[in-house]
C-alpha atoms as a PDB file:
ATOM      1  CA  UNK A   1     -15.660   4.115  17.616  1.00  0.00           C
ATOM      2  CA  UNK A   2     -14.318   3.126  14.114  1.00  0.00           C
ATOM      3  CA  UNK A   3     -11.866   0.034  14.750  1.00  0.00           C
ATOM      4  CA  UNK A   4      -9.373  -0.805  12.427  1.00  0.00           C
ATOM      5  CA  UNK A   5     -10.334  -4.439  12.164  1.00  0.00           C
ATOM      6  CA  UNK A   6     -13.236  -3.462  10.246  1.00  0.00           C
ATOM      7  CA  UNK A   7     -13.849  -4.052   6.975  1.00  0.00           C
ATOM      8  CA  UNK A   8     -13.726  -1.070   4.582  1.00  0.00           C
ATOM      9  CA  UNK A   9     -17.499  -1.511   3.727  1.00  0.00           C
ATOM     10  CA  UNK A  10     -18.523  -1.357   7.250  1.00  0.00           C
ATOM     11  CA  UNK A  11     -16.622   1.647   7.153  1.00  0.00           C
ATOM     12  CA  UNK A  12     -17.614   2.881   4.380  1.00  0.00           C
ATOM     13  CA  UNK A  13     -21.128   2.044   5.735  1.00  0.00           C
ATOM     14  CA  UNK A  14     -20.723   4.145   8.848  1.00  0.00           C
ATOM     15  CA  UNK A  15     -19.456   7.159   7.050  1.00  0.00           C
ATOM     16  CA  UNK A  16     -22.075   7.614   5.380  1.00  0.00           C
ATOM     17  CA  UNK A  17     -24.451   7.188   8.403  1.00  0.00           C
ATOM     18  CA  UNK A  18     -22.816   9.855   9.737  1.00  0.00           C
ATOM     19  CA  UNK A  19     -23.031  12.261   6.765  1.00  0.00           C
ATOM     20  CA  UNK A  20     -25.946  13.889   7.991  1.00  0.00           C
ATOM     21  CA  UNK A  21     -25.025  14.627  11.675  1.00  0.00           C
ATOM     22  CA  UNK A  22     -21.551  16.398   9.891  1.00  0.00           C
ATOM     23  CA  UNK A  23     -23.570  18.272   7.460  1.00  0.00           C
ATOM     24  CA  UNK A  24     -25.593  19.648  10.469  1.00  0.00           C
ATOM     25  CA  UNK A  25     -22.721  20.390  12.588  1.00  0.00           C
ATOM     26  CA  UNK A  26     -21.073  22.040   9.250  1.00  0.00           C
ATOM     27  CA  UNK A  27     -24.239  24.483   9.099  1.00  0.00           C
ATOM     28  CA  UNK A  28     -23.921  25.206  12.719  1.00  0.00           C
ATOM     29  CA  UNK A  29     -20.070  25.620  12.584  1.00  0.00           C
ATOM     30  CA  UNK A  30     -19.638  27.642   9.539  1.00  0.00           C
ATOM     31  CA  UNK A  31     -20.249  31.408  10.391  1.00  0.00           C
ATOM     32  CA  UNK A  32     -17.985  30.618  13.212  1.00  0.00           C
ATOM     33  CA  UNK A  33     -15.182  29.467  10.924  1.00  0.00           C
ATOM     34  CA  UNK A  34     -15.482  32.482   8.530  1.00  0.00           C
ATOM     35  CA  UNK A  35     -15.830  35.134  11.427  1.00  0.00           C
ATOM     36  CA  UNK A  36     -11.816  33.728  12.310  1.00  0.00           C
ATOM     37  CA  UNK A  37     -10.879  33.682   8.337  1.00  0.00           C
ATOM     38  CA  UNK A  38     -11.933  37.396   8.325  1.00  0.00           C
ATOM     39  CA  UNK A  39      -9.439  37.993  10.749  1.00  0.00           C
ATOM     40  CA  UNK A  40      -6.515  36.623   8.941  1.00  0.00           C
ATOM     41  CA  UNK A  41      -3.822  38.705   8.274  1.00  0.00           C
ATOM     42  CA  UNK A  42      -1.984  36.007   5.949  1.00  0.00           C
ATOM     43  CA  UNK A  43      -3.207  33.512   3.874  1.00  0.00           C
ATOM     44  CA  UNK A  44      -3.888  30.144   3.006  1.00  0.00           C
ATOM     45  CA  UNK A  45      -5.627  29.629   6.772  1.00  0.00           C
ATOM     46  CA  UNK A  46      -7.355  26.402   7.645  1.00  0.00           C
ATOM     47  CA  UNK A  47      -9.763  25.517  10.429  1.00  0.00           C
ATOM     48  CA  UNK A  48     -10.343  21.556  11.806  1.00  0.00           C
ATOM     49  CA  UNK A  49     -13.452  20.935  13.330  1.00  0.00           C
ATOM     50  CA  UNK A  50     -12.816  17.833  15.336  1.00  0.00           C
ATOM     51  CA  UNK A  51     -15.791  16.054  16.332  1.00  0.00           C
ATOM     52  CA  UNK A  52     -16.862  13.216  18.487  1.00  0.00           C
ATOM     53  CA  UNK A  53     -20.770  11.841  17.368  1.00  0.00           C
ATOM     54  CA  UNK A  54     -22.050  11.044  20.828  1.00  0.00           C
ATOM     55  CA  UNK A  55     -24.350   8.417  20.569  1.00  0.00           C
ATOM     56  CA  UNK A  56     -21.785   6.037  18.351  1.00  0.00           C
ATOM     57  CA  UNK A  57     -18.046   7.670  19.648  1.00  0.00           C
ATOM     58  CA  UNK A  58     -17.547   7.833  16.114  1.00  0.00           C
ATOM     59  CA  UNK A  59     -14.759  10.440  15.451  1.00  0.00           C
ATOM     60  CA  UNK A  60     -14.862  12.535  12.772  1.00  0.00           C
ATOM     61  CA  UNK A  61     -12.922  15.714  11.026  1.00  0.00           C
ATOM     62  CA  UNK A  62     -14.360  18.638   8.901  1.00  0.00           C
ATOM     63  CA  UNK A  63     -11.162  20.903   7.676  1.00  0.00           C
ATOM     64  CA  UNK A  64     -12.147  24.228   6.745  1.00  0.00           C
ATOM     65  CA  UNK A  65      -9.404  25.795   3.867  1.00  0.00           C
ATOM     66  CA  UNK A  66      -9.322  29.078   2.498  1.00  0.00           C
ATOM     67  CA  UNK A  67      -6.194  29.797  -0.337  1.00  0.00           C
ATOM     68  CA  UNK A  68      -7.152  33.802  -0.226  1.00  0.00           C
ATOM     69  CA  UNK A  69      -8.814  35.983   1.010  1.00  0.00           C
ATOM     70  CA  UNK A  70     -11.651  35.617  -1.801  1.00  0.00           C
ATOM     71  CA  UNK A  71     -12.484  31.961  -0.306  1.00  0.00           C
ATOM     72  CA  UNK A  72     -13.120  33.217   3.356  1.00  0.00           C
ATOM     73  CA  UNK A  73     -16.979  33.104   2.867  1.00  0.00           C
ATOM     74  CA  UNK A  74     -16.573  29.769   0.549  1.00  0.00           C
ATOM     75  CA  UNK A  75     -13.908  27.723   2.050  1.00  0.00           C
ATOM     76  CA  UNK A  76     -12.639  24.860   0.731  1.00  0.00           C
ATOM     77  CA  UNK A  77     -14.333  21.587   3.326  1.00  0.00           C
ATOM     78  CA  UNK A  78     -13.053  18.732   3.726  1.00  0.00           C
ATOM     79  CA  UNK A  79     -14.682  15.495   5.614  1.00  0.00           C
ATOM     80  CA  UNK A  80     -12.117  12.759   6.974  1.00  0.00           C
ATOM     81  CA  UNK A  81     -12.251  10.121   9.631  1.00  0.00           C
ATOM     82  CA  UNK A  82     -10.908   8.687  12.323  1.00  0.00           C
ATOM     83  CA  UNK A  83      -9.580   4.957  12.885  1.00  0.00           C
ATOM     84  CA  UNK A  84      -8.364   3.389  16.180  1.00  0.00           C
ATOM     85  CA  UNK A  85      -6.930   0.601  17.410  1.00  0.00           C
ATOM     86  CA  UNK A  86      -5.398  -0.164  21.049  1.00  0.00           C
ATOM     87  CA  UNK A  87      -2.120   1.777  19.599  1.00  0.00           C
ATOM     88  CA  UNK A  88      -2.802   3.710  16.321  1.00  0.00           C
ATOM     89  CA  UNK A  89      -4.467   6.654  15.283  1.00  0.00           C
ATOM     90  CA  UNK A  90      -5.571   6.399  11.349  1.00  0.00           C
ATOM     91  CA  UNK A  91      -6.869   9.803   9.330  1.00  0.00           C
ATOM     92  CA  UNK A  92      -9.113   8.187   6.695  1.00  0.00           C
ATOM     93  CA  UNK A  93     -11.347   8.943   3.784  1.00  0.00           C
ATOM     94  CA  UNK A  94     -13.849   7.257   1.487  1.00  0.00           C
ATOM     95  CA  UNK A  95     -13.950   7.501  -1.607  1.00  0.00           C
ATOM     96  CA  UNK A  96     -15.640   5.298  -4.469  1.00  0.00           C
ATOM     97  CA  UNK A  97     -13.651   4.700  -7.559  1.00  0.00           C
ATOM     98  CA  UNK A  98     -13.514   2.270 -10.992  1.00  0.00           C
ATOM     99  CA  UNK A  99     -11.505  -0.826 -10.686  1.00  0.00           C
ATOM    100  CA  UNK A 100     -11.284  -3.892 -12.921  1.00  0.00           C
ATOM    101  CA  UNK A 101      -9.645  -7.071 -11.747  1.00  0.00           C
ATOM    102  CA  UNK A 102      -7.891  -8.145 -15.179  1.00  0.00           C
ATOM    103  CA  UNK A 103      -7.482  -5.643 -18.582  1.00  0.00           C
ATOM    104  CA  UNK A 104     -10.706  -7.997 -19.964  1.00  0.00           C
ATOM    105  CA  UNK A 105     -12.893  -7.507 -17.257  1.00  0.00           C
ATOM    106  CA  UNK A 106     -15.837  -5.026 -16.713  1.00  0.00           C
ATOM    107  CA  UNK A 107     -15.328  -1.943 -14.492  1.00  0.00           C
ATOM    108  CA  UNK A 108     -16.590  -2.535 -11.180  1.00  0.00           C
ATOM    109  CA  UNK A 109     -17.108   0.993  -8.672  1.00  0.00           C
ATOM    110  CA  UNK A 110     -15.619  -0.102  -5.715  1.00  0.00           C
ATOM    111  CA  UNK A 111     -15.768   1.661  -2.024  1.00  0.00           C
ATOM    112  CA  UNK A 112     -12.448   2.500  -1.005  1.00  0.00           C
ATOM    113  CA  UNK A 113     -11.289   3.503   2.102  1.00  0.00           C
ATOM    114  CA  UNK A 114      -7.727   5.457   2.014  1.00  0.00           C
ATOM    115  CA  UNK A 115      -5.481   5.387   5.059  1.00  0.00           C
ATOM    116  CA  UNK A 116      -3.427   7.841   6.375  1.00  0.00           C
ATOM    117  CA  UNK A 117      -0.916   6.509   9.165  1.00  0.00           C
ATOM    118  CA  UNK A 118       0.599   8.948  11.702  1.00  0.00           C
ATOM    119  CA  UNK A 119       4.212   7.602  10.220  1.00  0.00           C
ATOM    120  CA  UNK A 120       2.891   8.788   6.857  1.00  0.00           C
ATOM    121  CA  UNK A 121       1.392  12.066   7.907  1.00  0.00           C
ATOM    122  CA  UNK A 122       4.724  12.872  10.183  1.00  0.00           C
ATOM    123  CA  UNK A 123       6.993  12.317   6.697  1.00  0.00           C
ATOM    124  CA  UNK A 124       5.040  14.234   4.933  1.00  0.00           C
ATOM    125  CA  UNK A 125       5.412  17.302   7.108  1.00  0.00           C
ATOM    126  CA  UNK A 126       9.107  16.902   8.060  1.00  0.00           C
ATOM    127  CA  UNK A 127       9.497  16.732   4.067  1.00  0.00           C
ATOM    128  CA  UNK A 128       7.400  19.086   2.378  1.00  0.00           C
ATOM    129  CA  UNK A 129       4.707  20.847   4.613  1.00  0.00           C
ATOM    130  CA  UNK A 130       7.989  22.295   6.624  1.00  0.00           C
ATOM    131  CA  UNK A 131       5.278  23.150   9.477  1.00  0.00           C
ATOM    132  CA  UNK A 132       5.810  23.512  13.009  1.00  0.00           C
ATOM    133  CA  UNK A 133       3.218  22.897  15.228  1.00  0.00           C
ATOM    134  CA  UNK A 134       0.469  21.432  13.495  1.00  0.00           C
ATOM    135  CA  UNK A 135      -1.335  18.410  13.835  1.00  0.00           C
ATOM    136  CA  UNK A 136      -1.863  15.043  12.010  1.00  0.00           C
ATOM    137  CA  UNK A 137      -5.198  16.130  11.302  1.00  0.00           C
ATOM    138  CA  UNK A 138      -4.097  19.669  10.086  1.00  0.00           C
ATOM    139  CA  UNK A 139      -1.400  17.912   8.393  1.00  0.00           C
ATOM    140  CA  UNK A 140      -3.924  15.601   6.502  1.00  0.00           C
ATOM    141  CA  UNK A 141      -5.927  18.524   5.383  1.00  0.00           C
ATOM    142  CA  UNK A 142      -2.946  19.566   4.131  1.00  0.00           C
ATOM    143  CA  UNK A 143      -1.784  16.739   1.910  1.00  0.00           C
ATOM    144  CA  UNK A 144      -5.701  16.653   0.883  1.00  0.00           C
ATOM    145  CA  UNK A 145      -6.163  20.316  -0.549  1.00  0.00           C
ATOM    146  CA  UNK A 146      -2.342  19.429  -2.389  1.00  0.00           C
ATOM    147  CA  UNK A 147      -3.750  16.562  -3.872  1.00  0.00           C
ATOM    148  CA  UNK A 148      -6.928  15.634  -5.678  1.00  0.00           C
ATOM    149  CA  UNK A 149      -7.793  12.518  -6.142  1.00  0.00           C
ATOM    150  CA  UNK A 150      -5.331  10.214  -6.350  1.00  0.00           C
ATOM    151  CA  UNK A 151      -3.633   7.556  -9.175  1.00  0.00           C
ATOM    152  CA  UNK A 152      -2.620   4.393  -7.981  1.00  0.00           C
ATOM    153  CA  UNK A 153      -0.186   2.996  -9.834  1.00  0.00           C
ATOM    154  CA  UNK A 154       1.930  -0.519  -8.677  1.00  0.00           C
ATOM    155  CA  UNK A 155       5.718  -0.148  -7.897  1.00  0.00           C
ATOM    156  CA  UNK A 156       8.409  -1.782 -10.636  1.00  0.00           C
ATOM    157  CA  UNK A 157      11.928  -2.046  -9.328  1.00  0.00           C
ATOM    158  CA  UNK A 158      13.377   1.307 -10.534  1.00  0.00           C
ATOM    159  CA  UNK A 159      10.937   2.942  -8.296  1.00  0.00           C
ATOM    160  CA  UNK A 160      11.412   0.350  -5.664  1.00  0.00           C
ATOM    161  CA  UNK A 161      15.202   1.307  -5.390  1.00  0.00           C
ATOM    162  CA  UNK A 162      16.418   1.314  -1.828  1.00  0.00           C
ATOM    163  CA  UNK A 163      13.087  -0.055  -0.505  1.00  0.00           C
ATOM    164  CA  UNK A 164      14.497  -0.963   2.785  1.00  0.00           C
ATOM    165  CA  UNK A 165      14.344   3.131   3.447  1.00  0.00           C
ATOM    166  CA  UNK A 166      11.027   2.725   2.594  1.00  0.00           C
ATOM    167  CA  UNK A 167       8.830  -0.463   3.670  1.00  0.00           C
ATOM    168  CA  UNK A 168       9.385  -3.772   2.753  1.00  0.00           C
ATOM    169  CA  UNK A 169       5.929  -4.161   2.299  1.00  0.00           C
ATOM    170  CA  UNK A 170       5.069  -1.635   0.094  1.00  0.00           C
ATOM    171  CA  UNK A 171       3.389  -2.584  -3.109  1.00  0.00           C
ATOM    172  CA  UNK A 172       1.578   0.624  -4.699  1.00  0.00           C
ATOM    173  CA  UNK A 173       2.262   4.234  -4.296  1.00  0.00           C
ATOM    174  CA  UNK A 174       0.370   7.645  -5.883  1.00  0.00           C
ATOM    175  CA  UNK A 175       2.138  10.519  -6.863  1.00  0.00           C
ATOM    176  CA  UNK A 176       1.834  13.648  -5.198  1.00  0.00           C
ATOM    177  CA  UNK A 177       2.433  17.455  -4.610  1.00  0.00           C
ATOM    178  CA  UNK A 178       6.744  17.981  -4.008  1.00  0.00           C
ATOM    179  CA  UNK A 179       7.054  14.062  -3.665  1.00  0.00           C
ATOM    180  CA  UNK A 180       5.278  10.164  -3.610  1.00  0.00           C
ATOM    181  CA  UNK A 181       3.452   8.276  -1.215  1.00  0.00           C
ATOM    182  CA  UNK A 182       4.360   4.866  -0.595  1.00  0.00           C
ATOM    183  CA  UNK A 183       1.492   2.599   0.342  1.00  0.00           C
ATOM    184  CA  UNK A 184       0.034  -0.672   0.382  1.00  0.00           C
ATOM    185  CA  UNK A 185      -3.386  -2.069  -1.008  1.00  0.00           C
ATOM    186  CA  UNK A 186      -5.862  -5.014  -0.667  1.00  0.00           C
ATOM    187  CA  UNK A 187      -9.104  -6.102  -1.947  1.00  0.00           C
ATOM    188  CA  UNK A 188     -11.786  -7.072   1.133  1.00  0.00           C
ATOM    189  CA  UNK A 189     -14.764  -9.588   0.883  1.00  0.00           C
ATOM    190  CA  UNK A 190     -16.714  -9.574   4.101  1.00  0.00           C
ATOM    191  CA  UNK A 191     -18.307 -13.367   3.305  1.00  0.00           C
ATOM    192  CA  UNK A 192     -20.452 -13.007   6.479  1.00  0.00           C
ATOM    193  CA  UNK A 193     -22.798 -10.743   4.400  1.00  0.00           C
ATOM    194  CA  UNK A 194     -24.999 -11.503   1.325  1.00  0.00           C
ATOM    195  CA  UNK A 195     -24.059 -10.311  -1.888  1.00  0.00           C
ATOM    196  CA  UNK A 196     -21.807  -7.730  -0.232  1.00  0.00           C
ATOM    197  CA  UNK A 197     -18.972  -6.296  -2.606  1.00  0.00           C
ATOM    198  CA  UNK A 198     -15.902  -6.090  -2.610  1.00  0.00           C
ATOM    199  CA  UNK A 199     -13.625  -3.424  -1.028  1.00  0.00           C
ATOM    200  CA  UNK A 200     -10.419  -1.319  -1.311  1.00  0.00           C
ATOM    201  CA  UNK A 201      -8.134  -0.012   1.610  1.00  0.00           C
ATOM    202  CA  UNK A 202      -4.898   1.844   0.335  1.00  0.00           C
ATOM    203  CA  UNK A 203      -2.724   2.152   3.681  1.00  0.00           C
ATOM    204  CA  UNK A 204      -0.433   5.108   2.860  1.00  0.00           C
ATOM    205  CA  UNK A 205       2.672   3.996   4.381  1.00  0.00           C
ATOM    206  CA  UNK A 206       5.599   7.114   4.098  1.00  0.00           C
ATOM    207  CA  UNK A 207       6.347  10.129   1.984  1.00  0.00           C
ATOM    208  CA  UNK A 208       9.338  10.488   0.143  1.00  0.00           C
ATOM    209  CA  UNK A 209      10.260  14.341  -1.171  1.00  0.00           C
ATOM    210  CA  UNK A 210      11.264  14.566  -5.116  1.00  0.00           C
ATOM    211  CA  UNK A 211      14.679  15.851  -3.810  1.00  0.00           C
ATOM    212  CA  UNK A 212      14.894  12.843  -1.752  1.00  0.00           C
ATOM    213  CA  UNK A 213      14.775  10.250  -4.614  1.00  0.00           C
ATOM    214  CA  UNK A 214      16.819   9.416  -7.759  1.00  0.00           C
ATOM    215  CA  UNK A 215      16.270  10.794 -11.208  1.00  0.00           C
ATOM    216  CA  UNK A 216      15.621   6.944 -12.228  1.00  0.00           C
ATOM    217  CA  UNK A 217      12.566   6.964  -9.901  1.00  0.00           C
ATOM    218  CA  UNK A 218      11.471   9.947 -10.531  1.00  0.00           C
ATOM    219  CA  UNK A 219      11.457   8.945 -14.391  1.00  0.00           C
ATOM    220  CA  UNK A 220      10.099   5.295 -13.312  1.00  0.00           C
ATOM    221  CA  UNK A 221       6.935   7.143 -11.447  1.00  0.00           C
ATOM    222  CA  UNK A 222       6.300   9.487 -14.420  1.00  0.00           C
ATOM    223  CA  UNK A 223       6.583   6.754 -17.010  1.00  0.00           C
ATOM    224  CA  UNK A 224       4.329   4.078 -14.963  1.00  0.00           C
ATOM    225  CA  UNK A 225       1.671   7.549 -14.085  1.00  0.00           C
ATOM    226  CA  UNK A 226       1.851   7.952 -17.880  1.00  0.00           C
ATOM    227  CA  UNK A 227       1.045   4.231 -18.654  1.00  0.00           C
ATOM    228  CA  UNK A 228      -1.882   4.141 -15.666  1.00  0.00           C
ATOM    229  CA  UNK A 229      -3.901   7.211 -17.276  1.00  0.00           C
ATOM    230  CA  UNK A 230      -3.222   5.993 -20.899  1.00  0.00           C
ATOM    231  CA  UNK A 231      -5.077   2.305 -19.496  1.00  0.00           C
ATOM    232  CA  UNK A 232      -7.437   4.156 -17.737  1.00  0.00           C
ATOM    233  CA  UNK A 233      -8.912   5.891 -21.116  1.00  0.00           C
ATOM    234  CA  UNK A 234      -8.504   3.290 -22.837  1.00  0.00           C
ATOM    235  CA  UNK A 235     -10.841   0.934 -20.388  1.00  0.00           C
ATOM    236  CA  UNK A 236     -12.877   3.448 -18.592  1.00  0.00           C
ATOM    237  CA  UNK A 237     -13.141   6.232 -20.678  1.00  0.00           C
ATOM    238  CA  UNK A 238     -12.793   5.669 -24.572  1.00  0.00           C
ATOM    239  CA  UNK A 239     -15.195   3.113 -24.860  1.00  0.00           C
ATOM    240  CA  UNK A 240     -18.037   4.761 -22.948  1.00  0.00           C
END
């Protein structure tokens, strides 16, 4: 089982241990998931595959999307993971992305692991989804097929207005699909290990709809988004 009070390497680590045993199970699991697509009558339709590795308990998702009816023998697949602690239930993925500590440093790649908290995923239905009877996985499927990958951007006070509605605690957030998500971030050193690196977990706290927040956040999130990409070229991209 995948415990929360790992680090996001060892996470990251397991993941892709596991990669193999989900690419089999995909293989096996496939024709099965487009025999129920065929019999659709309205689209998008999603499948989750929800699957328990015996030999480690590690629990893992494969989400199965098709938009139309075209993508019933391609569907859209998704992998995401499961984190547990003795009270909390955690949709995850990992992901490996650029980061640099300060504008003069070099890019580092850095593992990330990005958390999705039942609070989060619950929000996110009740404010955009508008689903009834779904799951949390289903529901981060969902948010996943809105939203590609994401932009992290730090919150300034405009978009930090009424924070107590929010989190306290909250320090980053990424735009999305109808709304924003607000979340939390830290960089992870396990020291135990030799010349392990360092890694990211983004804790995605609570969704807020667009028609839930203030024209003066909305403008704040576009403006900082704008400024994000613009430093991104600038230090990842331009001066390959």
């Amino acid at each position: 089982m995948i415990l929360v009070s790992m680090f996001p390497n060892e996470i990251r680590d397991i993941i892709a241990n596991d990669k193999r045993k989900l690419l089999v199970r995909k293989d096996k699991y496939l024709p099965k998931v487009i025999s129920l697509f065929k019999k659709a009558r309205s689209f998008p339709v999603w499948y989750v595959d929800d699957y328990v590795i015996p030999d480690t308990r590690n629990e893992h998702i494969t989400f199965y999307y098709a938009s139309n009816p075209s993508e019933i023998f391609h569907p859209k697949c998704l992998f995401l993971s499961i984190v547990s602690d003795d009270d909390q239930r955690y949709v995850i993925r990992s992901l490996e992305m650029e980061y640099k500590k300060t504008p003069d440093s070099k890019p580092i790649v850095l593992p990330q692991i990005h958390s999705y908290t039942s609070h989060f995923l619950k929000r996110y239905n009740e404010r955009f989804l508008h689903k009834n009877g779904i799951t949390a996985d289903e529901i981060a499927g969902l948010f996943l097929i809105n939203n590609g990958l994401p932009l992290i951007i730090k919150l300034n006070e405009d978009i930090k207005m009424n924070f107590e509605k929010y989190g306290e605690f909250n320090t980053h957030g990424i735009k999305a699909d109808g709304g924003f998500c607000f979340a939390s971030m830290g960089v992870f050193h396990d020291k135990t290990k030799v010349d392990e690196k360092e890694s990211m977990l983004i804790k995605y706290n609570t969704f807020v709809s667009n028609n839930e927040m203030s024209d003066i956040q909305k403008k704040a999130i576009d403006e900082v988004c704008n400024e994000t990409l613009m430093r991104h070229y600038s230090e990842f991209i331009e001066k390959v």
